[in-house]
PDB file of N, CA and C in Angstrom:
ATOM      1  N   UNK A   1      -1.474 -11.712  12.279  1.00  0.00           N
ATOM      2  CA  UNK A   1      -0.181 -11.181  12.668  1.00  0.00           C
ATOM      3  C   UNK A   1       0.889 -12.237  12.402  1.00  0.00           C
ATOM      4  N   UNK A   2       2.001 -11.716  11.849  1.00  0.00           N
ATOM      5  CA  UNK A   2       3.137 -12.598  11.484  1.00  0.00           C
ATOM      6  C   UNK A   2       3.982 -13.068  12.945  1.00  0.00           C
ATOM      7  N   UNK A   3       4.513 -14.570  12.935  1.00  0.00           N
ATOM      8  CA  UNK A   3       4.539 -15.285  14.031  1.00  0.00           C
ATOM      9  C   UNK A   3       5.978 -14.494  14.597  1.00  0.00           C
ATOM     10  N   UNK A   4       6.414 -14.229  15.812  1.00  0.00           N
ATOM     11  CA  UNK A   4       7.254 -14.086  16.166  1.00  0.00           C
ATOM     12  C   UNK A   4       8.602 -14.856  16.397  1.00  0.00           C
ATOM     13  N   UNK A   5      10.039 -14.327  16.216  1.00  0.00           N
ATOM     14  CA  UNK A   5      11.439 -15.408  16.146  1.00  0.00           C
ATOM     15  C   UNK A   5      12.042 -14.606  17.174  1.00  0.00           C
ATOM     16  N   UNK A   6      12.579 -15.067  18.149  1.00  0.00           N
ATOM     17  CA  UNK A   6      13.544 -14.833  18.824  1.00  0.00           C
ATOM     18  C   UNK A   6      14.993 -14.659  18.098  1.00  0.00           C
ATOM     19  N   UNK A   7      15.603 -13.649  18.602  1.00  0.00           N
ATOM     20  CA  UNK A   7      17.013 -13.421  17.623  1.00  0.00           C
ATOM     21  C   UNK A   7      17.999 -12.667  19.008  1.00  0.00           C
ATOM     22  N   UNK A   8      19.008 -13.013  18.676  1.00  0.00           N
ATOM     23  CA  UNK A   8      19.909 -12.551  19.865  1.00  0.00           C
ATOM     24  C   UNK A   8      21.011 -11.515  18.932  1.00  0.00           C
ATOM     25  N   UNK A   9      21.093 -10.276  19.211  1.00  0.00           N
ATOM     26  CA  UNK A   9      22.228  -9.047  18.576  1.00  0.00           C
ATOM     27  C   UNK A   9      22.848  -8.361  19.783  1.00  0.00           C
ATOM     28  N   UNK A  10      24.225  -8.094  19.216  1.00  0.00           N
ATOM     29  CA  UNK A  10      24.880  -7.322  20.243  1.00  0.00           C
ATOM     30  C   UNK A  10      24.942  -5.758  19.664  1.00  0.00           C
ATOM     31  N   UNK A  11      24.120  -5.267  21.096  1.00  0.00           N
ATOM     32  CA  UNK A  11      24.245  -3.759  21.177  1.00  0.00           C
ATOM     33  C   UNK A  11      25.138  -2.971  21.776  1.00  0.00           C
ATOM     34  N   UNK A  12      25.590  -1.707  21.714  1.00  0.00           N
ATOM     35  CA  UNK A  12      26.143  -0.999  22.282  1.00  0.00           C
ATOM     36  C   UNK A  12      25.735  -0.923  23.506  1.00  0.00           C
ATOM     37  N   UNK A  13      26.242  -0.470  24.869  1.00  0.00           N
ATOM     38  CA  UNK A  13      25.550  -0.737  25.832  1.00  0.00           C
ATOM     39  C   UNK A  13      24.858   0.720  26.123  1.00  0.00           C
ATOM     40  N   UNK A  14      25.390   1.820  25.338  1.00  0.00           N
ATOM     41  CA  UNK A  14      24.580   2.902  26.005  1.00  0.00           C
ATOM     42  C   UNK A  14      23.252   2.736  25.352  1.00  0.00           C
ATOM     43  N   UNK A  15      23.031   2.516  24.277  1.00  0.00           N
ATOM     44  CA  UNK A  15      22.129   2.300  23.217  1.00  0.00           C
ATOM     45  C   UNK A  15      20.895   1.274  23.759  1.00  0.00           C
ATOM     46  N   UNK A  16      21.513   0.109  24.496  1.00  0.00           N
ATOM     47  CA  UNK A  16      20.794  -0.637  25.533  1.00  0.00           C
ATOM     48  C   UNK A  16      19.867   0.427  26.555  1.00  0.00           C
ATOM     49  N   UNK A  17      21.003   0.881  27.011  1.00  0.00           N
ATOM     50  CA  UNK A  17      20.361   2.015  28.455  1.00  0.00           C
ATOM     51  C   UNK A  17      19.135   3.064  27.625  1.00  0.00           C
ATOM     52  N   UNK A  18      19.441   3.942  26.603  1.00  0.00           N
ATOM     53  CA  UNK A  18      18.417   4.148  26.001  1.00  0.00           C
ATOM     54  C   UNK A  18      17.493   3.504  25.692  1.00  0.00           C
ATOM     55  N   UNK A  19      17.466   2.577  25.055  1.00  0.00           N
ATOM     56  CA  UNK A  19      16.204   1.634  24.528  1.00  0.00           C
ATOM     57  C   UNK A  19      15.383   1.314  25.844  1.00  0.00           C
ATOM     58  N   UNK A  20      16.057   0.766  26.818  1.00  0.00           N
ATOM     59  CA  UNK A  20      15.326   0.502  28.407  1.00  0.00           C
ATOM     60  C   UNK A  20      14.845   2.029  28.781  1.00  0.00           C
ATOM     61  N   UNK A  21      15.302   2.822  28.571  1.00  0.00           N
ATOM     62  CA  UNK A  21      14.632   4.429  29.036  1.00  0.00           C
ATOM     63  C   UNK A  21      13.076   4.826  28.466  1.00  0.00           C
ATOM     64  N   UNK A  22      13.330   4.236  27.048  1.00  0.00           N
ATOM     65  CA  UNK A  22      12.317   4.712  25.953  1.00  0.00           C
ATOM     66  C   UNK A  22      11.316   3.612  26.001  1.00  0.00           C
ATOM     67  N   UNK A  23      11.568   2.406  26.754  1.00  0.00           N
ATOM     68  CA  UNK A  23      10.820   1.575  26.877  1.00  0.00           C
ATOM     69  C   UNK A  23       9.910   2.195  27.711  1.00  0.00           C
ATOM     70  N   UNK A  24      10.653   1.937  28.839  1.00  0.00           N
ATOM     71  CA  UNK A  24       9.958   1.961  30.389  1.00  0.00           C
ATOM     72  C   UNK A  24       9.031   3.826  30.037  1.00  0.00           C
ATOM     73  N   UNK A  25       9.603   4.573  29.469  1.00  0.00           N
ATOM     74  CA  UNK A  25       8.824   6.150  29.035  1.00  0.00           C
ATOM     75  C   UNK A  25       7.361   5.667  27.907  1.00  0.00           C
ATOM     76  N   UNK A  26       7.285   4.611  27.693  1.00  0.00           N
ATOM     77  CA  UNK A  26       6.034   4.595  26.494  1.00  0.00           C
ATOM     78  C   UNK A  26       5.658   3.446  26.578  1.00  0.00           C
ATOM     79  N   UNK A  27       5.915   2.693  28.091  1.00  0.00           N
ATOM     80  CA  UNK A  27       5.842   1.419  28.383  1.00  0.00           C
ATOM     81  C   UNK A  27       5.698   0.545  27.582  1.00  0.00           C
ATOM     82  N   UNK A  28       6.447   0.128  26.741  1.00  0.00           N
ATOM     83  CA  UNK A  28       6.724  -0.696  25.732  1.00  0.00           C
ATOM     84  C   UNK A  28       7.872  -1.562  25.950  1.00  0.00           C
ATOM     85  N   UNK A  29       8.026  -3.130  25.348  1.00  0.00           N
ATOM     86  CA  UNK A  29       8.944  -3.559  25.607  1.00  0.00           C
ATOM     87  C   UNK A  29       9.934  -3.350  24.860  1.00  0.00           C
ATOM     88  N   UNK A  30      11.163  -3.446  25.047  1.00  0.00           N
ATOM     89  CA  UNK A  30      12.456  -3.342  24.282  1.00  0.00           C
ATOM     90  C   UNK A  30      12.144  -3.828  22.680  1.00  0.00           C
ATOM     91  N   UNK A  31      11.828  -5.121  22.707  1.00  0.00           N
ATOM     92  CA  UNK A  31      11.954  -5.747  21.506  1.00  0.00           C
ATOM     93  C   UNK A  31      10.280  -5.425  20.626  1.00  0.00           C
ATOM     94  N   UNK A  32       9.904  -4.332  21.240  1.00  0.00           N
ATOM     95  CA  UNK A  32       9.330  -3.927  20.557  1.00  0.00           C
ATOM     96  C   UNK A  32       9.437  -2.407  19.904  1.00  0.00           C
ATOM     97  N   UNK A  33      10.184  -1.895  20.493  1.00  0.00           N
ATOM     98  CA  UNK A  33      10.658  -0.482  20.028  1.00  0.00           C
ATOM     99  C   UNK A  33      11.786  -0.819  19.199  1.00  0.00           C
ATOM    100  N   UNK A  34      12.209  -2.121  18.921  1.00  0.00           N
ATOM    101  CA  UNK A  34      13.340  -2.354  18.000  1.00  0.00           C
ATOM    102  C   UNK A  34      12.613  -2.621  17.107  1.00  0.00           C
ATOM    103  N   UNK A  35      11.774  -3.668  16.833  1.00  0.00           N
ATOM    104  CA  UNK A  35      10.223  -3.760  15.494  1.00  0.00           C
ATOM    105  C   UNK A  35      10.078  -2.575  14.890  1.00  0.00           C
ATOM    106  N   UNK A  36       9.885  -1.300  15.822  1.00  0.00           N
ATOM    107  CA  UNK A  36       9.825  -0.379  15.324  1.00  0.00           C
ATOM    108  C   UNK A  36      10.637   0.103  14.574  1.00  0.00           C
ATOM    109  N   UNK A  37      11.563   0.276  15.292  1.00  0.00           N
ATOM    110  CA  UNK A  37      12.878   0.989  14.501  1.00  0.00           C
ATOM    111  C   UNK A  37      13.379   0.673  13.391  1.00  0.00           C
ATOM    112  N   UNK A  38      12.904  -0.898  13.145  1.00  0.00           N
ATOM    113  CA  UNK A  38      13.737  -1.836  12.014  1.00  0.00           C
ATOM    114  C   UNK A  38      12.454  -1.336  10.800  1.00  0.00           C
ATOM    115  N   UNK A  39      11.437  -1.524  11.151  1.00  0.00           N
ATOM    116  CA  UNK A  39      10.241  -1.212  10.757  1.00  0.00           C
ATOM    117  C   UNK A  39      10.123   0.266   9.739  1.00  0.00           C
ATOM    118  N   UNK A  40      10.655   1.152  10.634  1.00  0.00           N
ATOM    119  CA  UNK A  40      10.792   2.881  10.063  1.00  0.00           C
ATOM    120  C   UNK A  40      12.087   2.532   9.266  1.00  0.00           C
ATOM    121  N   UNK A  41      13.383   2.153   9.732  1.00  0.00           N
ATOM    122  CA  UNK A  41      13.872   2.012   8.596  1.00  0.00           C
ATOM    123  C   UNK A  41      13.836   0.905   7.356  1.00  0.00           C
ATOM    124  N   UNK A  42      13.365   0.326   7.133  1.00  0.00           N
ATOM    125  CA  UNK A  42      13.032  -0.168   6.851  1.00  0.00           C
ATOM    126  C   UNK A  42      12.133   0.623   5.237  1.00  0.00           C
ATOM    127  N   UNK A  43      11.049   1.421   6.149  1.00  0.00           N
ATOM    128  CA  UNK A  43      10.301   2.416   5.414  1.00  0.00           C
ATOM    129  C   UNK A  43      11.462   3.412   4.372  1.00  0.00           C
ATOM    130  N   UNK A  44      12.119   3.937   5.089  1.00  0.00           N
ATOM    131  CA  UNK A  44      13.248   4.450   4.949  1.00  0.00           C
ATOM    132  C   UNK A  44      13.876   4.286   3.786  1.00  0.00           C
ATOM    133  N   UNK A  45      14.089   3.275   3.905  1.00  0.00           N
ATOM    134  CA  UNK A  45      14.898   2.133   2.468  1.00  0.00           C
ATOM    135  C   UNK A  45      14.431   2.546   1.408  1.00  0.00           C
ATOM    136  N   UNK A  46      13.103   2.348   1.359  1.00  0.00           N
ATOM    137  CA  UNK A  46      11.775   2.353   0.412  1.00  0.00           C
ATOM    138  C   UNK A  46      11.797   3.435  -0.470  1.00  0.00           C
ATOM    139  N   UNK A  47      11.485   4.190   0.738  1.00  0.00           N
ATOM    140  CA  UNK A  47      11.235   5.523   0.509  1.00  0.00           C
ATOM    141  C   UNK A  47      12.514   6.641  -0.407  1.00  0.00           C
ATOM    142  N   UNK A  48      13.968   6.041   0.122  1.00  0.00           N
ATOM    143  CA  UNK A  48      15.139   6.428  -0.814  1.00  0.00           C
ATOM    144  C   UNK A  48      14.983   5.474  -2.434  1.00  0.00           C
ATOM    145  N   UNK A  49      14.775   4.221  -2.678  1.00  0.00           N
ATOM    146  CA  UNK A  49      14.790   3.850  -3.556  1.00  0.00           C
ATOM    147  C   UNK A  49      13.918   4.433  -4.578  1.00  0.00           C
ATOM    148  N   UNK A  50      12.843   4.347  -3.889  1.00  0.00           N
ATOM    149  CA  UNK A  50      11.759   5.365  -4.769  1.00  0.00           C
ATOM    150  C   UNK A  50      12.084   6.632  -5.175  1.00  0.00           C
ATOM    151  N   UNK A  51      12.734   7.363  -4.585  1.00  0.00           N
ATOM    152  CA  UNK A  51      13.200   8.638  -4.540  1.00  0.00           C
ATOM    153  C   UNK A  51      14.402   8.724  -5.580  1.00  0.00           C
ATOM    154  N   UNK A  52      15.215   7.903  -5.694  1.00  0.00           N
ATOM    155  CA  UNK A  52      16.577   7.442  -6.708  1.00  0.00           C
ATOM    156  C   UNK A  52      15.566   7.307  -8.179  1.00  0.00           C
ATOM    157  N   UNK A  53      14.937   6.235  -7.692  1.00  0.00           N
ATOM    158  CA  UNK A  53      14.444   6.043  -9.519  1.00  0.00           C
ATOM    159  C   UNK A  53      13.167   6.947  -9.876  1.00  0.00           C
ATOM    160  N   UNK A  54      12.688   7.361  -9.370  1.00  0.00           N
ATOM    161  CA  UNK A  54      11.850   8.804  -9.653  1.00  0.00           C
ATOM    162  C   UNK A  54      12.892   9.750 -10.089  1.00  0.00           C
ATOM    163  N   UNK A  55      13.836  10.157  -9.736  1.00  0.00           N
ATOM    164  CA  UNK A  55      14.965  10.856 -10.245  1.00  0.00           C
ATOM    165  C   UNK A  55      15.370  10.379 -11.589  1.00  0.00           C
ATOM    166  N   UNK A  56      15.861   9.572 -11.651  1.00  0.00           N
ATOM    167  CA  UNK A  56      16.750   8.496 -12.949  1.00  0.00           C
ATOM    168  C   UNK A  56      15.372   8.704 -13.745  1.00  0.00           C
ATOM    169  N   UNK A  57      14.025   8.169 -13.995  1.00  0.00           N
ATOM    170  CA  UNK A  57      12.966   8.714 -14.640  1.00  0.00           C
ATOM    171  C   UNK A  57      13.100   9.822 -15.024  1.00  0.00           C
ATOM    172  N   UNK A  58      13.138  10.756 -14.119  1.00  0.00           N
ATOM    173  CA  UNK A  58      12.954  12.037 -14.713  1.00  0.00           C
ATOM    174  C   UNK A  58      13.897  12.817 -15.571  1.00  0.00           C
ATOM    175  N   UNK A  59      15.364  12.385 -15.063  1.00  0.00           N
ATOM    176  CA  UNK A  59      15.870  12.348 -15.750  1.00  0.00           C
ATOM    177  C   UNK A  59      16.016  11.670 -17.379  1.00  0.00           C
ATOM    178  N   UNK A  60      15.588  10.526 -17.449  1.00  0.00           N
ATOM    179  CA  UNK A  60      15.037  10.169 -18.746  1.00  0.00           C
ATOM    180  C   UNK A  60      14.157  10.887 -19.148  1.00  0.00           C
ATOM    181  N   UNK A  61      13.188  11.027 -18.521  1.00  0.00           N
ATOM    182  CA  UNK A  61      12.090  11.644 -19.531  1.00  0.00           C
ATOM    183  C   UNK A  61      12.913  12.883 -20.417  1.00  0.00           C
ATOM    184  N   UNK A  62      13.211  13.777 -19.334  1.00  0.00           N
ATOM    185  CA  UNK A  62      13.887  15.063 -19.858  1.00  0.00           C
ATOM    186  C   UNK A  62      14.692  14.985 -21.135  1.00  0.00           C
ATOM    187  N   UNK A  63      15.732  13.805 -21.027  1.00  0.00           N
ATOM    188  CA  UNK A  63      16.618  13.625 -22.191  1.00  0.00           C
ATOM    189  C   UNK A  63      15.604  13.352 -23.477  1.00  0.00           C
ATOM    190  N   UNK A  64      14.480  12.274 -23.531  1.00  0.00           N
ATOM    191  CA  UNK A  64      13.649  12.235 -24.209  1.00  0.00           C
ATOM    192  C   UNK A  64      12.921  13.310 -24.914  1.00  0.00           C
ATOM    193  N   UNK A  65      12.534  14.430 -24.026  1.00  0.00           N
ATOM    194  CA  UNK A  65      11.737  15.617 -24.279  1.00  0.00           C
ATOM    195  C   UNK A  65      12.619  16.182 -24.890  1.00  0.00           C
ATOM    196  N   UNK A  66      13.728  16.431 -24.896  1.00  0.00           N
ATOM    197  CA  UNK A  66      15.224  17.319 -25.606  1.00  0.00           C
ATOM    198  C   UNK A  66      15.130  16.512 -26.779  1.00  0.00           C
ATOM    199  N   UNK A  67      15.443  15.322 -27.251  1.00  0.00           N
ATOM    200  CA  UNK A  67      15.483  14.670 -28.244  1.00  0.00           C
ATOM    201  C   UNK A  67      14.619  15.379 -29.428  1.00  0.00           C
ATOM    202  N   UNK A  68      13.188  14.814 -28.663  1.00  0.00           N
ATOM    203  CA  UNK A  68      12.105  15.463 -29.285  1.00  0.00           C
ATOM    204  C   UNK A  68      11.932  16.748 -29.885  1.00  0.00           C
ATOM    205  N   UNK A  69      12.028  17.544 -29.280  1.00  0.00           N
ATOM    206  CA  UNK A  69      11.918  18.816 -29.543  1.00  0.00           C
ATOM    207  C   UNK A  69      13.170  19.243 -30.543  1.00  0.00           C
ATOM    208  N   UNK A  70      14.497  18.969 -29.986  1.00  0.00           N
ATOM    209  CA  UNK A  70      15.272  19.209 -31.422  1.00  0.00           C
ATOM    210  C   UNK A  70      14.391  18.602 -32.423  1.00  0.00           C
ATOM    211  N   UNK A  71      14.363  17.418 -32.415  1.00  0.00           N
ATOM    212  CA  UNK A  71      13.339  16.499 -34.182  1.00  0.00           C
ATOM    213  C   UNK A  71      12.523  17.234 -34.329  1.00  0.00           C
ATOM    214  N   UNK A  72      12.122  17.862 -33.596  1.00  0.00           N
ATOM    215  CA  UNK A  72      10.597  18.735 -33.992  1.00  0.00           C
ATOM    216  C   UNK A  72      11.000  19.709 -34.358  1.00  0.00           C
ATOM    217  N   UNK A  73      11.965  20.880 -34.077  1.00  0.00           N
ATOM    218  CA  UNK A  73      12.491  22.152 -34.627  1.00  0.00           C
ATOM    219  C   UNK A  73      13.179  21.494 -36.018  1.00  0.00           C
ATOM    220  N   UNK A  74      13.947  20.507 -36.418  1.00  0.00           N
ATOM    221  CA  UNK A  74      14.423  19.951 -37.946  1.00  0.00           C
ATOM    222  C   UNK A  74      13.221  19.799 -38.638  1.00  0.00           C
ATOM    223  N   UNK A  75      12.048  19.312 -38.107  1.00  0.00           N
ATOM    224  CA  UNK A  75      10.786  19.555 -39.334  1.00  0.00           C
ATOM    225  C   UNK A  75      10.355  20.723 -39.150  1.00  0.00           C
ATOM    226  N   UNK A  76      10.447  22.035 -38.758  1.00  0.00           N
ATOM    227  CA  UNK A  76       9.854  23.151 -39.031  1.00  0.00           C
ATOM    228  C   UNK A  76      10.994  24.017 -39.695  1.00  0.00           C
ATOM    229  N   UNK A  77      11.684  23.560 -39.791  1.00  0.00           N
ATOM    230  CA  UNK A  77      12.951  24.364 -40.770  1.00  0.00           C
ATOM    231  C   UNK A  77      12.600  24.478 -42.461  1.00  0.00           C
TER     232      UNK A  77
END
């Protein structure tokens, strides 16, 4: 397991009162439902980037496949 750092951020305070709600509901500590959160987004990130250039790919390919296929209909003429 990767070593733990203490870090100090300022939260909103209702956002506080939640996080202490959702703690104390899944008895977990605060600064660990924030791991989480940073964690999922985090995933998040990932998961859009991948999603952008899987797009931009496909979009290439497509332009590629168009290319093609015109060149290919000029040799059957």
């Amino acid at each position: 397991m990767a070593s733990k750092v203490k870090v100090t951020v300022s939260l909103d305070e209702a956002l506080v009162r939640e996080l202490g709600g959702a703690g104390r509901q899944k008895g977990k500590p605060r600064s660990q439902l924030v791991e989480e959160a940073l964690r999922l987004w985090r995933r998040a990130r990932l998961e859009q980037e991948l999603k952008e250039g899987y797009q931009a790919m496909a979009k290439a390919d497509r332009a590629a496949a168009e290319r093609h296929l015109a060149a290919g209909w000029e040799v059957m003429k």
